[in-house]
C-alpha atoms as a PDB file:
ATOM      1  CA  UNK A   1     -25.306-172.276  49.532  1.00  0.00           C
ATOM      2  CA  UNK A   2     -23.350-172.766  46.293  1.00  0.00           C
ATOM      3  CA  UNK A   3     -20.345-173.160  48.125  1.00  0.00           C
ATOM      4  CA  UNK A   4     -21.962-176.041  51.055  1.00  0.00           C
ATOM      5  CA  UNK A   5     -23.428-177.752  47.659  1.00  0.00           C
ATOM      6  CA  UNK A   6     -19.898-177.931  46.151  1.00  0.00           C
ATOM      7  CA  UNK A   7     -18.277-179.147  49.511  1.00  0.00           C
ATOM      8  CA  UNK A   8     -20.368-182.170  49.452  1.00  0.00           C
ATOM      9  CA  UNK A   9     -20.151-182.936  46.303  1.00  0.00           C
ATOM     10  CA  UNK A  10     -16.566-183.049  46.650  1.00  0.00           C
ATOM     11  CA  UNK A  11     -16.593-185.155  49.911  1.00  0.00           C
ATOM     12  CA  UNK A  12     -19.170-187.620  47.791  1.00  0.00           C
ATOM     13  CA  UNK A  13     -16.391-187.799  45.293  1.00  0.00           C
ATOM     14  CA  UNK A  14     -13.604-188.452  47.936  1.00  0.00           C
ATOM     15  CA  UNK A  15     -16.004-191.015  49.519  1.00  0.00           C
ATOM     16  CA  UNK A  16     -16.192-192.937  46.100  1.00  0.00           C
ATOM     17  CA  UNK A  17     -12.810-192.575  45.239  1.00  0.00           C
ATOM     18  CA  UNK A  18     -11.604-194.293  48.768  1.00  0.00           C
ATOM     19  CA  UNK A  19     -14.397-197.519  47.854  1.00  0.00           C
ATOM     20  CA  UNK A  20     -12.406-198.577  44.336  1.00  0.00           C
ATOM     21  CA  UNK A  21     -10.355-201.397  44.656  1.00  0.00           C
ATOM     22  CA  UNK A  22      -9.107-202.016  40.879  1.00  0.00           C
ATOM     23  CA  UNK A  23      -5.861-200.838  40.481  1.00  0.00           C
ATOM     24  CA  UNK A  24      -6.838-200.003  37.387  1.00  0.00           C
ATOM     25  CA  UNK A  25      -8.747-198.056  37.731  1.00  0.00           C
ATOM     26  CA  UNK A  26      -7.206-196.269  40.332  1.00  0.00           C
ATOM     27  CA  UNK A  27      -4.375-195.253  37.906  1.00  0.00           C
ATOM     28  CA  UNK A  28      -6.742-193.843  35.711  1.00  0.00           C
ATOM     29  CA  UNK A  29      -8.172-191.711  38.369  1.00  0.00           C
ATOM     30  CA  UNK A  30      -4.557-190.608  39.225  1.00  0.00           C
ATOM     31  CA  UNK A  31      -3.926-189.826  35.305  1.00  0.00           C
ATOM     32  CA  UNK A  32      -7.906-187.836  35.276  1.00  0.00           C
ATOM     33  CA  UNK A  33      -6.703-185.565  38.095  1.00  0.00           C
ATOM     34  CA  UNK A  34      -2.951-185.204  36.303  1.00  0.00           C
ATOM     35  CA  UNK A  35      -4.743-184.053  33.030  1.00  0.00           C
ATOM     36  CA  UNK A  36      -7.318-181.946  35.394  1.00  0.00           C
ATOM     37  CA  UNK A  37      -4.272-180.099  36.757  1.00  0.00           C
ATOM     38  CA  UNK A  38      -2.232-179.602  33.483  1.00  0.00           C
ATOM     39  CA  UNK A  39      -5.780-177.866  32.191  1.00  0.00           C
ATOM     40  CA  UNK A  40      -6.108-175.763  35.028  1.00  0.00           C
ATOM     41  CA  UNK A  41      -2.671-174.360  34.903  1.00  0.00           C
ATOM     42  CA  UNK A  42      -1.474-174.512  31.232  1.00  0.00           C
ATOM     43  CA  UNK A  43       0.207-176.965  29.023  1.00  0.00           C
ATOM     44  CA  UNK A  44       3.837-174.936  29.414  1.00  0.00           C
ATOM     45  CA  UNK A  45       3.692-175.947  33.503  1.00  0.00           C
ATOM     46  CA  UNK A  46       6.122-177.975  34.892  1.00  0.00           C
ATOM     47  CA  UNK A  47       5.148-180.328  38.117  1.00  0.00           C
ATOM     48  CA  UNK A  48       8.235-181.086  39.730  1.00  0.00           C
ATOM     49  CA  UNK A  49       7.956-183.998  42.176  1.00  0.00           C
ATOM     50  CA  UNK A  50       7.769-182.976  46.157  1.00  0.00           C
ATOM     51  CA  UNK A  51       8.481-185.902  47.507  1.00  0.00           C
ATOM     52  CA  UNK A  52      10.515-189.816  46.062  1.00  0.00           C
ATOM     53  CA  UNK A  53      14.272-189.865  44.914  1.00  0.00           C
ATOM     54  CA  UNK A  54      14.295-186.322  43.398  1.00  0.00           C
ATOM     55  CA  UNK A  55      13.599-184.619  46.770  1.00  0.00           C
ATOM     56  CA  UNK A  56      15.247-186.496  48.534  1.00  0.00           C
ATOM     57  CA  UNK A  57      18.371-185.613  46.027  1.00  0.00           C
ATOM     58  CA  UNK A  58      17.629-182.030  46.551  1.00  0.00           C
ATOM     59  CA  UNK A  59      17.875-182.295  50.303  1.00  0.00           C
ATOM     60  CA  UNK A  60      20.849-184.233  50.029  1.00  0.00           C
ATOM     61  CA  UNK A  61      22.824-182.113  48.181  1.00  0.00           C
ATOM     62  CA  UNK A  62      21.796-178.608  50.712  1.00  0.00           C
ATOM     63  CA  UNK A  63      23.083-181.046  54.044  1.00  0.00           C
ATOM     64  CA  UNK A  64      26.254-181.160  51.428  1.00  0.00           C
ATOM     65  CA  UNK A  65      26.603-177.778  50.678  1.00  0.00           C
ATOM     66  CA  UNK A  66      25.642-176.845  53.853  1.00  0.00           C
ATOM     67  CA  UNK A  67      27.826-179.446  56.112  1.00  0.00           C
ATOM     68  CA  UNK A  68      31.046-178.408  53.948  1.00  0.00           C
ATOM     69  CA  UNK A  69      30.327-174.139  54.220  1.00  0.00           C
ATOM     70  CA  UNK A  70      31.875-174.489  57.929  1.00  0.00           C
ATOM     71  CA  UNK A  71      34.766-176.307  57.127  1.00  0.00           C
ATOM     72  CA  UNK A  72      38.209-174.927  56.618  1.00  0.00           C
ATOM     73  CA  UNK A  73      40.419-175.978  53.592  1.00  0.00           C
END
């Protein structure tokens, strides 16, 4: 029961989340989850980025490596 009540709640949530339209205020729901994450897992966590310009770095550079392990010098 405790766990149906906290499913809803959290699709209630969702639901109002989708309906604002500020973009302010949508930023400061992105920052409320950031800080909710950083509390649940400790200020000394690092959140490295899965997906933008660093990723796409990091998959870069593997093709690289991985492209020049077959070729003969």
């Amino acid at each position: 029961m405790a766990a149906h009540a906290e499913a809803e709640s959290i699709r209630i949530k969702a639901k109002a989340d989708a309906e604002v339209v500020d973009s302010f205020a949508r930023e400061m729901e992105l920052r409320r989850v950031e800080v909710a994450k950083i509390h649940a897992y400790g200020s000394k966590t690092v959140f490295v980025p899965s997906d933008g310009p660093g990723a796409q770095l990091g998959n870069a550079l593997a093709v690289g490596m991985a492209a020049s392990m077959g070729a003969k010098t």
